[in-house]
Protein backbone atom coordinates (compact mmCIF):
# COMPACT_ATOMS: atom_id res chain seq x y z
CA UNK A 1 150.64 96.50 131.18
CA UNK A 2 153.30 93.29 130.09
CA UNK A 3 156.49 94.03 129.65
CA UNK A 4 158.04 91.70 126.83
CA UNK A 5 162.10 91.54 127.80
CA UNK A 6 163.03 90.94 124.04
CA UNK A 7 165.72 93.38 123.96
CA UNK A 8 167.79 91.29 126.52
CA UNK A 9 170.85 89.51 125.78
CA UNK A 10 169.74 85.74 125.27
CA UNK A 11 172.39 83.82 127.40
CA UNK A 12 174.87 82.51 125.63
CA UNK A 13 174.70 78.16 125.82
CA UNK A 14 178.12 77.20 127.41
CA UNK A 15 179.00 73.68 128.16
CA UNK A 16 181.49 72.85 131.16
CA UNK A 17 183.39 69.34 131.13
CA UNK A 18 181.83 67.03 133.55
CA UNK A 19 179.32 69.22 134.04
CA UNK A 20 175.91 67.44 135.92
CA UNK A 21 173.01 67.71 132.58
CA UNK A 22 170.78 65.81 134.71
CA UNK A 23 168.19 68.80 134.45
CA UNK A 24 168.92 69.65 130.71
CA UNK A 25 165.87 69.38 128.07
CA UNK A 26 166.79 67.38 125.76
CA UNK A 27 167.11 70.11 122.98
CA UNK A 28 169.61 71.78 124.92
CA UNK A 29 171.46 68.48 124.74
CA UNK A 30 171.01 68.73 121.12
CA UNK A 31 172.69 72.03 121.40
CA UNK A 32 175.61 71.63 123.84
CA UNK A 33 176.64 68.25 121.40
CA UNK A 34 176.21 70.60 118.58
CA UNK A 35 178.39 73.48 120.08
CA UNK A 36 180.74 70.83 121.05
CA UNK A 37 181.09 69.45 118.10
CA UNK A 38 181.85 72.80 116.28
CA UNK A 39 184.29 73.34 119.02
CA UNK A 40 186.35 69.89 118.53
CA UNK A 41 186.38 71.03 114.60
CA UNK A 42 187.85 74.61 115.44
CA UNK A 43 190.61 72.88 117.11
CA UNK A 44 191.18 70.29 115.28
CA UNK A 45 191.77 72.79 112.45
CA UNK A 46 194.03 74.59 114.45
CA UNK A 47 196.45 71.39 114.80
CA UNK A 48 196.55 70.52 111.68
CA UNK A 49 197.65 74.29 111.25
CA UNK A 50 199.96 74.21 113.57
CA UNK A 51 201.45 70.27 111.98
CA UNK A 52 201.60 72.48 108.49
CA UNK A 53 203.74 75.24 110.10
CA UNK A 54 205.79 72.64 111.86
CA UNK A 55 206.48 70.70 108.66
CA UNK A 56 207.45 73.32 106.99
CA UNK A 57 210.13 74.51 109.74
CA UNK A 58 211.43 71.04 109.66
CA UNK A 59 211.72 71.24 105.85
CA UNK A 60 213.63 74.26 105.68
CA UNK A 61 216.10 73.32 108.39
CA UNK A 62 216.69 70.01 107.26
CA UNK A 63 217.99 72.17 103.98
């Protein structure tokens, strides 16, 4: 009898800094820039959030 594992968690891709890919296929590459990617756009949003609050602070207390 096989036993198909389908029901377990996948694990999730994470991507350290400096981390040695030496052994990575190169669709995971293709992932990990992908992820990365996504990641540098999440926090880029979040400055220019953060550049919008601050502008507005500086508007109302230049007032």
């Amino acid at each position: 009898m096989v036993f198909v594992d389908d029901d377990r968690p996948k694990k999730k891709l994470a991507h350290e800094i400096g981390q040695d890919v030496s052994l990575v296929s190169e669709g995971e590459l293709e992932e990990r820039i992908a992820l990365l990617q996504g990641e540098i756009e999440r926090l880029r949003g979040e400055v220019a959030k953060r550049r919008a609050s601050r502008s507005a602070a500086d508007a109302v207390f230049k007032l």
